[in-house]
C-alpha atoms as a PDB file:
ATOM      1  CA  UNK A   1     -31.901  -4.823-238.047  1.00  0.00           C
ATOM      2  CA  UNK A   2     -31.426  -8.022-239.895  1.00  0.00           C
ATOM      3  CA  UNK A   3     -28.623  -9.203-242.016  1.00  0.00           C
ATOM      4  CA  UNK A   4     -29.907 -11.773-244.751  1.00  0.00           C
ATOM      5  CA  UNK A   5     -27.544 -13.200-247.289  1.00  0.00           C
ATOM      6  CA  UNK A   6     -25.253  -9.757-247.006  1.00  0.00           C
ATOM      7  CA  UNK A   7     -28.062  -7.525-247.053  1.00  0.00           C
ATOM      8  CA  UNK A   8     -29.554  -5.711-243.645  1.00  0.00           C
ATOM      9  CA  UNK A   9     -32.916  -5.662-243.601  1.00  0.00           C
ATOM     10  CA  UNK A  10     -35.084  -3.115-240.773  1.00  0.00           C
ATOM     11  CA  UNK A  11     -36.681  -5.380-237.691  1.00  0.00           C
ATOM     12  CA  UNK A  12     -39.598  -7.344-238.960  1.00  0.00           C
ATOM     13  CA  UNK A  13     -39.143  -6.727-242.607  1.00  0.00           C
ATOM     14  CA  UNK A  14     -41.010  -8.624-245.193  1.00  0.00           C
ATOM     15  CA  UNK A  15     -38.580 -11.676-246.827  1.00  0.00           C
ATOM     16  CA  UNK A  16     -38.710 -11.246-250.420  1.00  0.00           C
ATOM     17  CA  UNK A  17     -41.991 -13.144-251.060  1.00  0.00           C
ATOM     18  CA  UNK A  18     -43.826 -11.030-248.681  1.00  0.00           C
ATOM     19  CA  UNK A  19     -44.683 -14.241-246.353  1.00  0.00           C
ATOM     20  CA  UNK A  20     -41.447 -13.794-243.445  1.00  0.00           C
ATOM     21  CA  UNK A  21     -40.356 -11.216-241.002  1.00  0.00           C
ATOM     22  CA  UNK A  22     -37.467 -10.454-239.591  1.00  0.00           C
ATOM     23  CA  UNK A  23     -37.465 -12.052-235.870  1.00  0.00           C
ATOM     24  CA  UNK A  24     -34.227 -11.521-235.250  1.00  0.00           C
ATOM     25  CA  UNK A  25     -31.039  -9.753-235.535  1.00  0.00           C
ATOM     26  CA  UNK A  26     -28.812 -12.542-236.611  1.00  0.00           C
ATOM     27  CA  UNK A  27     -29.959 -14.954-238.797  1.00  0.00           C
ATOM     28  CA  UNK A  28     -32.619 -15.434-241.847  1.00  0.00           C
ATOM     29  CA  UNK A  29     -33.128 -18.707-240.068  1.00  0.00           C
ATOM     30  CA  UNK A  30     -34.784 -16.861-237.156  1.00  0.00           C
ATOM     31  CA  UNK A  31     -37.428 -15.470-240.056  1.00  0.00           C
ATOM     32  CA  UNK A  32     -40.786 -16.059-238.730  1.00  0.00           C
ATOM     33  CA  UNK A  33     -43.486 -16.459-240.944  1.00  0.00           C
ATOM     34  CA  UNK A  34     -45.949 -13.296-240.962  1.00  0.00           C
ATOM     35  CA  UNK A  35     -48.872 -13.165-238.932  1.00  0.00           C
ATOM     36  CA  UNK A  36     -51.887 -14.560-240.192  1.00  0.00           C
ATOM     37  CA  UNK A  37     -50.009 -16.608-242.853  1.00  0.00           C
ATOM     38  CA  UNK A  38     -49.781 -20.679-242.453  1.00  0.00           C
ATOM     39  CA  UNK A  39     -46.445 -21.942-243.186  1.00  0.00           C
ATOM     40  CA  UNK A  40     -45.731 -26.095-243.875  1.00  0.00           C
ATOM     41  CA  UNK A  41     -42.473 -26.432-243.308  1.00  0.00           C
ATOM     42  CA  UNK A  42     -39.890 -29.663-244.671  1.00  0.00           C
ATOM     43  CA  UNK A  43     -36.381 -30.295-242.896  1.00  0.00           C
ATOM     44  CA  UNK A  44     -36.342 -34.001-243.806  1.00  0.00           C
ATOM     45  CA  UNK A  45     -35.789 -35.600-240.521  1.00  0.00           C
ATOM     46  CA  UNK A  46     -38.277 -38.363-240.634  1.00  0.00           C
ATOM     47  CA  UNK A  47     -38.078 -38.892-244.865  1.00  0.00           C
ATOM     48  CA  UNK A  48     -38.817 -37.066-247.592  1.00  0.00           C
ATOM     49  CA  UNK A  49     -42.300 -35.794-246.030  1.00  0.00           C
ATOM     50  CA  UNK A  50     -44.347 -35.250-248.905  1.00  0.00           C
ATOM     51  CA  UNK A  51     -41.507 -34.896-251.526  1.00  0.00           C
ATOM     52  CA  UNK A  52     -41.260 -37.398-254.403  1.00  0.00           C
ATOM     53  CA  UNK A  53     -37.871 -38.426-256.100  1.00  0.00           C
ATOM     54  CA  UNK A  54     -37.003 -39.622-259.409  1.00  0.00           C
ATOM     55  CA  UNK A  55     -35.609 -43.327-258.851  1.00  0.00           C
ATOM     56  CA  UNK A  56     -31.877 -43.982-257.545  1.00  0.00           C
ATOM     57  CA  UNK A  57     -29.150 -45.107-259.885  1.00  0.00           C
ATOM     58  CA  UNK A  58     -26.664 -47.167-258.035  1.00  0.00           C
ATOM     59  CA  UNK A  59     -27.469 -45.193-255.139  1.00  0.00           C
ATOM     60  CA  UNK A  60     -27.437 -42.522-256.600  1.00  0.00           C
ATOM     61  CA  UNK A  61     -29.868 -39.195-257.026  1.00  0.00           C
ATOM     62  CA  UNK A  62     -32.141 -37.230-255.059  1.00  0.00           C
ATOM     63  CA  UNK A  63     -32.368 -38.669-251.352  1.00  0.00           C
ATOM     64  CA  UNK A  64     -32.433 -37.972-247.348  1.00  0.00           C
ATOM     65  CA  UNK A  65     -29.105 -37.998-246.189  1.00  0.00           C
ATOM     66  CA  UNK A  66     -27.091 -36.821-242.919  1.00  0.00           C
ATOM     67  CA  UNK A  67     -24.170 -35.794-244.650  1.00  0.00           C
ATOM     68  CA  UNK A  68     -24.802 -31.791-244.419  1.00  0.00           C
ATOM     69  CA  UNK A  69     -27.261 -30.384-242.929  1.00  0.00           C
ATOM     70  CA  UNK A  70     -28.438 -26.451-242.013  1.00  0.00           C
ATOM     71  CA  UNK A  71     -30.534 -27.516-239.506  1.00  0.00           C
ATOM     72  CA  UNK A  72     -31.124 -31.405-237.610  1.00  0.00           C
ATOM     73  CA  UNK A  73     -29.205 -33.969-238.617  1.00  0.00           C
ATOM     74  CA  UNK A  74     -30.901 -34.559-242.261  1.00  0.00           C
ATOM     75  CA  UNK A  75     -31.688 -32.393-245.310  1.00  0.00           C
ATOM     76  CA  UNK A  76     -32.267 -33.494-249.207  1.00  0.00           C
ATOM     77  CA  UNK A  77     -29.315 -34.651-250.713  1.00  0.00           C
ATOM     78  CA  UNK A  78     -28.376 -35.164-254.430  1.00  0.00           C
ATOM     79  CA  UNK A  79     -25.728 -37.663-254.600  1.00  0.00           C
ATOM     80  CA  UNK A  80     -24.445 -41.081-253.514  1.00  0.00           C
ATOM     81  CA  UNK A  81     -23.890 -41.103-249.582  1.00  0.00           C
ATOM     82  CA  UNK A  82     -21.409 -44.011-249.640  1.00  0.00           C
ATOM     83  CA  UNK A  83     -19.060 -42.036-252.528  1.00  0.00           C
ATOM     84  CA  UNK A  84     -19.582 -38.635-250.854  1.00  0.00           C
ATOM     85  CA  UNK A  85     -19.883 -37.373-254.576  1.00  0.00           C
ATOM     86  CA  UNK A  86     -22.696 -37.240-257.675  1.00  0.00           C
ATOM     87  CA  UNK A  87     -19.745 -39.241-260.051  1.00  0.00           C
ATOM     88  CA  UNK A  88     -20.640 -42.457-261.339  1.00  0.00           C
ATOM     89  CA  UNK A  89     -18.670 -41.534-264.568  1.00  0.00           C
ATOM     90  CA  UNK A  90     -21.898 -40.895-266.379  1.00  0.00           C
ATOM     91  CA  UNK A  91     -24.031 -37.524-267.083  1.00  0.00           C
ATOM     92  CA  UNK A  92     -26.604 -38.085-264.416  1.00  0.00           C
ATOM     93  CA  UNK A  93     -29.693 -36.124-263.432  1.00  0.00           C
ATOM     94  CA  UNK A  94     -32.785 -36.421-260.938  1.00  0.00           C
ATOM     95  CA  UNK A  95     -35.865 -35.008-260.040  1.00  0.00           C
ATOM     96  CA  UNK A  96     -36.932 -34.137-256.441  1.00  0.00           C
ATOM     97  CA  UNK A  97     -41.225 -33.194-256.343  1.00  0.00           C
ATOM     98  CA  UNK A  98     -43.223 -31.645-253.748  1.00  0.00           C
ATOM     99  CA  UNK A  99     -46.927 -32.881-253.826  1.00  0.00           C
ATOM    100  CA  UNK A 100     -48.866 -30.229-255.178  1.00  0.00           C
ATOM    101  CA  UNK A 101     -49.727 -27.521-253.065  1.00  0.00           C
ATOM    102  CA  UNK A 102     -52.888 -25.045-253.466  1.00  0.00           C
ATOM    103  CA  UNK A 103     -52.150 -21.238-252.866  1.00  0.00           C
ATOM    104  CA  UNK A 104     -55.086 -19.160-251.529  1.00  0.00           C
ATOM    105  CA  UNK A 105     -56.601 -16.960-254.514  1.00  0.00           C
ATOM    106  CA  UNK A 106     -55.673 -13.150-253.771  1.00  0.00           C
ATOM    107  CA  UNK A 107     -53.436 -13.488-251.574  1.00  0.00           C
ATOM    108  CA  UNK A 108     -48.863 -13.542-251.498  1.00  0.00           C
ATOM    109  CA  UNK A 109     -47.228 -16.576-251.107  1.00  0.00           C
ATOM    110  CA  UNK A 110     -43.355 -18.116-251.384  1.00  0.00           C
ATOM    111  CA  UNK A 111     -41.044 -20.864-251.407  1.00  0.00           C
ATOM    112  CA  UNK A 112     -37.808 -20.904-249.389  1.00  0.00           C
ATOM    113  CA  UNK A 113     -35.124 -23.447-248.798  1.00  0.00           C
ATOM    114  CA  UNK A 114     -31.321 -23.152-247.239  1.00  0.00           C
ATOM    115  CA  UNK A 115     -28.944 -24.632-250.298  1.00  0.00           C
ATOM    116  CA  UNK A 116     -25.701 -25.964-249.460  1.00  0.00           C
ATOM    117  CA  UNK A 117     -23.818 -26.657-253.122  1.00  0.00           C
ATOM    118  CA  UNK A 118     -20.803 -28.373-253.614  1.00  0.00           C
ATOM    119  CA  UNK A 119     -20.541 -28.702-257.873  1.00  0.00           C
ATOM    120  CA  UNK A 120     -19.421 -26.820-260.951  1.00  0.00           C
ATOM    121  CA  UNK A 121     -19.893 -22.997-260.340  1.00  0.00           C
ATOM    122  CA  UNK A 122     -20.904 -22.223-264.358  1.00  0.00           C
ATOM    123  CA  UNK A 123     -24.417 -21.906-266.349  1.00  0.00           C
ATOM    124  CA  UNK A 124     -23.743 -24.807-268.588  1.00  0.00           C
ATOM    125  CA  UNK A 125     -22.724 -27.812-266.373  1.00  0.00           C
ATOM    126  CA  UNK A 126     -24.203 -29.172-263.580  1.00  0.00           C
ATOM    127  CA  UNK A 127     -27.358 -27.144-263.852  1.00  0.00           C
ATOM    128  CA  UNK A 128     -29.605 -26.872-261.294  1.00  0.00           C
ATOM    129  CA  UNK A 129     -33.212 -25.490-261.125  1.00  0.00           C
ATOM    130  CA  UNK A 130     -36.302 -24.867-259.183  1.00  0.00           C
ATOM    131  CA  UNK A 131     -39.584 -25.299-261.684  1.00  0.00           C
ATOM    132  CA  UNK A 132     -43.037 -23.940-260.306  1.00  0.00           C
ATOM    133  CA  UNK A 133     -45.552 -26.422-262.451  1.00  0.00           C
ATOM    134  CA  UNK A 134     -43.342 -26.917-265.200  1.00  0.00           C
ATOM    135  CA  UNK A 135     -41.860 -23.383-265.550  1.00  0.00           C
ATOM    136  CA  UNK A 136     -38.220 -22.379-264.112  1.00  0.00           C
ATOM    137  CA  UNK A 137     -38.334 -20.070-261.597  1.00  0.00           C
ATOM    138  CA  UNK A 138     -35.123 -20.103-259.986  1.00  0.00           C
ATOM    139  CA  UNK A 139     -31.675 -21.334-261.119  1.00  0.00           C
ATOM    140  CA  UNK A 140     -28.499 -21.343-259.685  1.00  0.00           C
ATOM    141  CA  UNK A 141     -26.988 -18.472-261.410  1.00  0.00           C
ATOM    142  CA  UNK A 142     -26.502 -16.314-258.373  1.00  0.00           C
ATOM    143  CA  UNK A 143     -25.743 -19.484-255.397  1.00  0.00           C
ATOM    144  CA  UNK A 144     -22.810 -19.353-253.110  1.00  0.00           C
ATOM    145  CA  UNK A 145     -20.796 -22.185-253.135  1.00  0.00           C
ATOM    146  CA  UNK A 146     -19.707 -24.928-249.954  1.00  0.00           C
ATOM    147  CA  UNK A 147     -21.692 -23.045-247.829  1.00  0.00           C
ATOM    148  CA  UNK A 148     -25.543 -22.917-246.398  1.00  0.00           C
ATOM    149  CA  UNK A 149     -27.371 -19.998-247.744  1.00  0.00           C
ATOM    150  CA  UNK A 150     -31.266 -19.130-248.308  1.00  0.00           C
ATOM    151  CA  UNK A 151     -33.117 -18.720-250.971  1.00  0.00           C
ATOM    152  CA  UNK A 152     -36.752 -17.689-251.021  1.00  0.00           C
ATOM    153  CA  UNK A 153     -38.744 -17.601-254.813  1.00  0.00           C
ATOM    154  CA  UNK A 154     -42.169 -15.395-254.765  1.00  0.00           C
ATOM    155  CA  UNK A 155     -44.958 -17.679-255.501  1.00  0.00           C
ATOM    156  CA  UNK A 156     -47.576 -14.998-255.480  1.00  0.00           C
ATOM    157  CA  UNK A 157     -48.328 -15.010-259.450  1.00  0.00           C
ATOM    158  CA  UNK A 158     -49.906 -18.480-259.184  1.00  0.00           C
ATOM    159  CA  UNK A 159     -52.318 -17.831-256.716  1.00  0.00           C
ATOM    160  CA  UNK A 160     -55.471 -19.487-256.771  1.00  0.00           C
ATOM    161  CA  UNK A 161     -53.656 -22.470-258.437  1.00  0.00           C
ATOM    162  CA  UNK A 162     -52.463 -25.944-257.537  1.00  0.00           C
ATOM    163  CA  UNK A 163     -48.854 -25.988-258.359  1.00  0.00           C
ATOM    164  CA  UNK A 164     -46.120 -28.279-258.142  1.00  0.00           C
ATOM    165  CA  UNK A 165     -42.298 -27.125-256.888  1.00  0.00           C
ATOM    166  CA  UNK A 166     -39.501 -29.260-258.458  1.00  0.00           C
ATOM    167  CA  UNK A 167     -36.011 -29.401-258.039  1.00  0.00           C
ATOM    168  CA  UNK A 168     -34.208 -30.604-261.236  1.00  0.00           C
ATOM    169  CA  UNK A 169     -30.307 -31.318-260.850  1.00  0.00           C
ATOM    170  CA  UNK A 170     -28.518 -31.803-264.758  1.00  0.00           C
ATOM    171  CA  UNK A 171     -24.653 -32.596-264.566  1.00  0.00           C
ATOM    172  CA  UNK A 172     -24.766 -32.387-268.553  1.00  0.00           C
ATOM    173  CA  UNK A 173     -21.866 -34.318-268.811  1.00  0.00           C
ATOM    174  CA  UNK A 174     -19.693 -37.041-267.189  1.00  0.00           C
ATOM    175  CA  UNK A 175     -16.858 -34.381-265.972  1.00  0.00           C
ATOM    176  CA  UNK A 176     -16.072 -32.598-263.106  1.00  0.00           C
ATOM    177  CA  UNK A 177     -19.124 -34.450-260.861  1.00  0.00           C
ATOM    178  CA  UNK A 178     -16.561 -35.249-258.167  1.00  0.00           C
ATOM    179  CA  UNK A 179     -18.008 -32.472-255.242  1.00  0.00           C
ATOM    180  CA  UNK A 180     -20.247 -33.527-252.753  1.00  0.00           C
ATOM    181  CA  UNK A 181     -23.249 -32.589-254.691  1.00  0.00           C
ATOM    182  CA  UNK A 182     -26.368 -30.665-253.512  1.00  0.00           C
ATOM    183  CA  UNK A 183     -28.136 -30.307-250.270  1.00  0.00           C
ATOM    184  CA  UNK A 184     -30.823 -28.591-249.765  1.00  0.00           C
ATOM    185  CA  UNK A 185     -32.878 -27.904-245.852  1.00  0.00           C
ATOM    186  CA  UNK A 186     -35.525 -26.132-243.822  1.00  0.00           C
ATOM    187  CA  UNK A 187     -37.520 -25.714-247.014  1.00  0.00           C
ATOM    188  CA  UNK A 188     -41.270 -23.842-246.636  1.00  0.00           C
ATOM    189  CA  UNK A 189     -44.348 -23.218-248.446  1.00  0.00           C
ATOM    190  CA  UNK A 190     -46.227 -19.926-247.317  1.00  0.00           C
ATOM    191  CA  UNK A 191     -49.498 -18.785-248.009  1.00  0.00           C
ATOM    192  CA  UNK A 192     -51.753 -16.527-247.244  1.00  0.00           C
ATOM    193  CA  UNK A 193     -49.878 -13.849-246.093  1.00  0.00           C
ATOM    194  CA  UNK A 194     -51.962 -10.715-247.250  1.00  0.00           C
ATOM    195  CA  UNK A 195     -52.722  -9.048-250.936  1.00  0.00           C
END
């Protein structure tokens, strides 16, 4: 079997987006992506790869950084690097964009990503979200916090579209942005991986 985020799942079990199986008996990490799908895959160790980010403020924002990272020695960091925080005694927010990406008509598809979160835990403040062309799909409602754990969002309802997958980070207000801030790693598009 295969533990994922607390939950055991039996060997080679579809990930919730239909798109991975369980390869292995440790780790969601070890997912492979299910045969006959095509996975593009992001872990930021040469740049931002095809990811577009709103522009830094004082060095600060949405960026590749070494700080944390799940896997490598990089991952997408929102934050300044040389503060090891997202304060700059302001509200601040950013954008992070992945070109847009076609998903085969008919067919599942999904969007996973290892988070590592180090801000306020509640709704209100520091607000962070995962918008499919425009539309929320994900928030962090249910994260863990100061530690690396997946995520995976079902993309299969916009199939046959071009969509774009944003990350939008909100601190709301100029308090309490002294954590590290966000990373995020070992993020993957899937497609085509059966009706």
């Amino acid at each position: 079997n295969c533990l994922v985020a607390g939950k055991c799942y039996a060997a080679r079990a579809a990930g919730a987006g239909g798109c991975g199986v369980g390869a292995s008996a440790t780790s969601f990490s070890d997912w492979s992506t299910k045969a006959g799908a095509k996975q593009t895959a992001y872990a930021f160790e040469t740049g931002l790869g095809g990811w577009k980010t709103s522009p830094l403020v004082a060095g600060l924002g949405w960026q590749v950084d070494g700080g944390q990272a799940h896997g490598g020695k990089a991952s997408l960091y929102y934050g300044d690097p040389k503060k090891g925080s997202y304060d700059n005694g302001k509200a601040n927010k950013g954008t992070a964009s992945l070109t847009p990406v076609v998903l085969p008509a008919g067919q599942k598809a999904s969007f996973s990503f290892w988070l590592y979160l180090d801000t306020e835990s509640g709704a209100t403040h520091d607000t962070l979200s995962l918008l499919v062309s425009g539309k929320v799909v994900w928030t962090k409602a249910k994260a863990k916090y100061r530690q690396w754990h997946p995520v995976e969002v079902n993309l299969s309802a916009h199939a046959g579209k071009s969509v774009t997958i944003s990350f939008v980070f909100d601190t709301k207000d100029a308090w309490a942005n002294g954590g590290e801030g966000i990373y995020i790693d070992d993020a993957a598009v899937r497609t085509g991986c059966g009706k």
